[in-house]
N, C-alpha and C. Protein backbone atom coordinates (compact mmCIF):
# COMPACT_ATOMS: atom_id res chain seq x y z
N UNK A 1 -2.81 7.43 12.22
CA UNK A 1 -3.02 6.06 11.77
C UNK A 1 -2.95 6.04 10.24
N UNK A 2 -2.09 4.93 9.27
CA UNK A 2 -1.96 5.32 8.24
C UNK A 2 -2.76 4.01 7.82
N UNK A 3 -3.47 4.09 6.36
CA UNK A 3 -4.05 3.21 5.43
C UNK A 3 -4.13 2.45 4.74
N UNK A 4 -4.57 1.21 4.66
CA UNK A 4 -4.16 0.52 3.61
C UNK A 4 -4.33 0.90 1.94
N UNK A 5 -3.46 1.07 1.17
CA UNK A 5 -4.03 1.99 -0.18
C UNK A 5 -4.87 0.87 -0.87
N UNK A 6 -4.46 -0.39 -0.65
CA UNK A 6 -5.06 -1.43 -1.43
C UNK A 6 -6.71 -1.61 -0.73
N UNK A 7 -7.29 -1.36 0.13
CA UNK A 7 -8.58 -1.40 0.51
C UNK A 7 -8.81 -0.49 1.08
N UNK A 8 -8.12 0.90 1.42
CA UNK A 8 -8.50 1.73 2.39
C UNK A 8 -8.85 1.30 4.15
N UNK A 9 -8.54 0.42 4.38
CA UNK A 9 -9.03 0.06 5.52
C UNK A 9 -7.69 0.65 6.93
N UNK A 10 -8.28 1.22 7.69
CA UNK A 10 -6.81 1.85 8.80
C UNK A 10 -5.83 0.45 9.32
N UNK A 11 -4.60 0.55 8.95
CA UNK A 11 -4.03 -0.25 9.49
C UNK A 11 -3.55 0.30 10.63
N UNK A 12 -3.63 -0.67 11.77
CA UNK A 12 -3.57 -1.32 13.39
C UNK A 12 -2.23 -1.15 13.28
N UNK A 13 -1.47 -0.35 14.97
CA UNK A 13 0.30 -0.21 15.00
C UNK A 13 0.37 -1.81 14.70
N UNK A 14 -0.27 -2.32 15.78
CA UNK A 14 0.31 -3.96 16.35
C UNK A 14 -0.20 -4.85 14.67
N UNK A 15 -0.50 -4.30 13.82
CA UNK A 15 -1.28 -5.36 12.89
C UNK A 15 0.12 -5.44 11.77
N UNK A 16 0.59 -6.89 11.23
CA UNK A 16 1.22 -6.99 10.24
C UNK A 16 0.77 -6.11 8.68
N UNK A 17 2.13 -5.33 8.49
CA UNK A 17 1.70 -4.40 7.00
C UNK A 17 3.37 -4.78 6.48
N UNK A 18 3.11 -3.83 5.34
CA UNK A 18 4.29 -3.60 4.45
C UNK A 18 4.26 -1.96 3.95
N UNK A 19 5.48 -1.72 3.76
CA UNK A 19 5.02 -0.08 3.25
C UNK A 19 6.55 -0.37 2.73
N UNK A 20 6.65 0.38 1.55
CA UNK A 20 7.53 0.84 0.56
C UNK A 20 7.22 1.97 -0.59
N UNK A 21 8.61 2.44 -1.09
CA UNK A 21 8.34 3.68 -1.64
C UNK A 21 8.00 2.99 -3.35
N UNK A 22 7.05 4.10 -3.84
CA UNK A 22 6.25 3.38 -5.65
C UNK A 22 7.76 3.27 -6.35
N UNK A 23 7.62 1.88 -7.13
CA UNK A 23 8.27 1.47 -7.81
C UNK A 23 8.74 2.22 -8.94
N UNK A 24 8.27 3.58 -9.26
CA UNK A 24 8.14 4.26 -10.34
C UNK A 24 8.91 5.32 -10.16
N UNK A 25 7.60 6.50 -9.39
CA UNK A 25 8.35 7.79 -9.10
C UNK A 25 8.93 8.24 -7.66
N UNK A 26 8.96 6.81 -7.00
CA UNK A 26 9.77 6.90 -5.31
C UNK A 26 9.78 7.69 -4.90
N UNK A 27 8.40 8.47 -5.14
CA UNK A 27 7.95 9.85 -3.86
C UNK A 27 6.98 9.17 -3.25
N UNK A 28 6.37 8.35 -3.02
CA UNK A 28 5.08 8.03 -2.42
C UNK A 28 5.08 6.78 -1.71
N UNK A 29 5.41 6.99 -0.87
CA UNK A 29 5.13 5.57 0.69
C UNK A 29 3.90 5.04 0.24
N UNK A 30 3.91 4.10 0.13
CA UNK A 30 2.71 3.15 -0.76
C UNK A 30 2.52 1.50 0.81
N UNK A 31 1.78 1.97 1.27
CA UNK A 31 0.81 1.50 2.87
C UNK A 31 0.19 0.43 2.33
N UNK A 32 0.59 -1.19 2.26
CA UNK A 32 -0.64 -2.19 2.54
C UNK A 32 -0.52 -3.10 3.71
N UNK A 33 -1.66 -3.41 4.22
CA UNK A 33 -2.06 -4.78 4.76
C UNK A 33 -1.55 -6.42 4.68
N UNK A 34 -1.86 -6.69 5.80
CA UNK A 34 -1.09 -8.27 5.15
C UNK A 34 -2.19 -8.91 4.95
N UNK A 35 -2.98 -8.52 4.89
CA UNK A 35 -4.36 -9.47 3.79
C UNK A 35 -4.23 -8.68 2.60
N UNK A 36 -4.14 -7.85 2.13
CA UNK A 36 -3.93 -7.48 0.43
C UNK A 36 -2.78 -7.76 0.32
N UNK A 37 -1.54 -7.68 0.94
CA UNK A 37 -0.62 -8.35 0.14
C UNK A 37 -0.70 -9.78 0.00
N UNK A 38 -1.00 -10.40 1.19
CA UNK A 38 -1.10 -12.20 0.75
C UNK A 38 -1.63 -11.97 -0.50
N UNK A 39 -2.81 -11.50 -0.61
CA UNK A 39 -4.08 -11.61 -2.02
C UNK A 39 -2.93 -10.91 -3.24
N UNK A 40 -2.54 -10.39 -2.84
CA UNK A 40 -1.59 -9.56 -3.76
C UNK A 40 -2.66 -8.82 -4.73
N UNK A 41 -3.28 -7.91 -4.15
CA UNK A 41 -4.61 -7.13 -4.57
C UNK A 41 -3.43 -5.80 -4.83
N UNK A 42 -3.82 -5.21 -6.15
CA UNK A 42 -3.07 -4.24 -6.61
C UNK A 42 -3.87 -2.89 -5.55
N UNK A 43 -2.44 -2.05 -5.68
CA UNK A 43 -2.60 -0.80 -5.81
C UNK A 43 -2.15 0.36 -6.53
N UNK A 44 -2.50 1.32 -6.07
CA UNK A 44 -1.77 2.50 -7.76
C UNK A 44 -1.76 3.56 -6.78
N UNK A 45 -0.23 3.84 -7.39
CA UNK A 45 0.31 5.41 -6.81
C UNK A 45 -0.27 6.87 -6.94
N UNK A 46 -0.92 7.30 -5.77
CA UNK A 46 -2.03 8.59 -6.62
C UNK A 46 -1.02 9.62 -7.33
N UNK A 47 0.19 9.45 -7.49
CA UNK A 47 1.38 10.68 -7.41
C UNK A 47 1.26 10.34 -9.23
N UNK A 48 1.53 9.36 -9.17
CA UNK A 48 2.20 9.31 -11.04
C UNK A 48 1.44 7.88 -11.67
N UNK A 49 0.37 7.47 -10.57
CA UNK A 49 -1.22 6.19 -11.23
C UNK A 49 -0.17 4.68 -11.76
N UNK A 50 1.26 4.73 -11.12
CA UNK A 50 1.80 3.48 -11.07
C UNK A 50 0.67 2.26 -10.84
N UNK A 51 0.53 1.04 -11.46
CA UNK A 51 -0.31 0.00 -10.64
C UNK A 51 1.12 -1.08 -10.37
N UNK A 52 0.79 -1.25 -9.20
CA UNK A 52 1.73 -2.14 -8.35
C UNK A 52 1.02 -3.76 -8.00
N UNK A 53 0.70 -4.84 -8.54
CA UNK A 53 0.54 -6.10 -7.81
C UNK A 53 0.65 -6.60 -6.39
């Protein structure tokens, strides 16, 4: 089960997410929720501390 990085919370198979690779150093599958993205609650890449909106 993988995580939301923006709250840590386990995201659900059946639950709406988004996942894409960091805008920066595109090694790191970067996992949110569709309640932090609506909120558009940042997260940051632990690989290279990108902050993403």
């Amino acid at each position: 089960m993988v995580v939301c990085m923006s709250c840590n919370r386990p995201i659900d198979p059946y639950e709406k997410y988004v996942k894409f690779t960091c805008f920066n150093c595109g090694e790191v599958t970067i996992w949110r929720c569709e309640k932090c993205r609506t909120f558009a609650r940042e997260v940051k890449c632990p690989k290279c501390g990108y902050t993403m909106p």
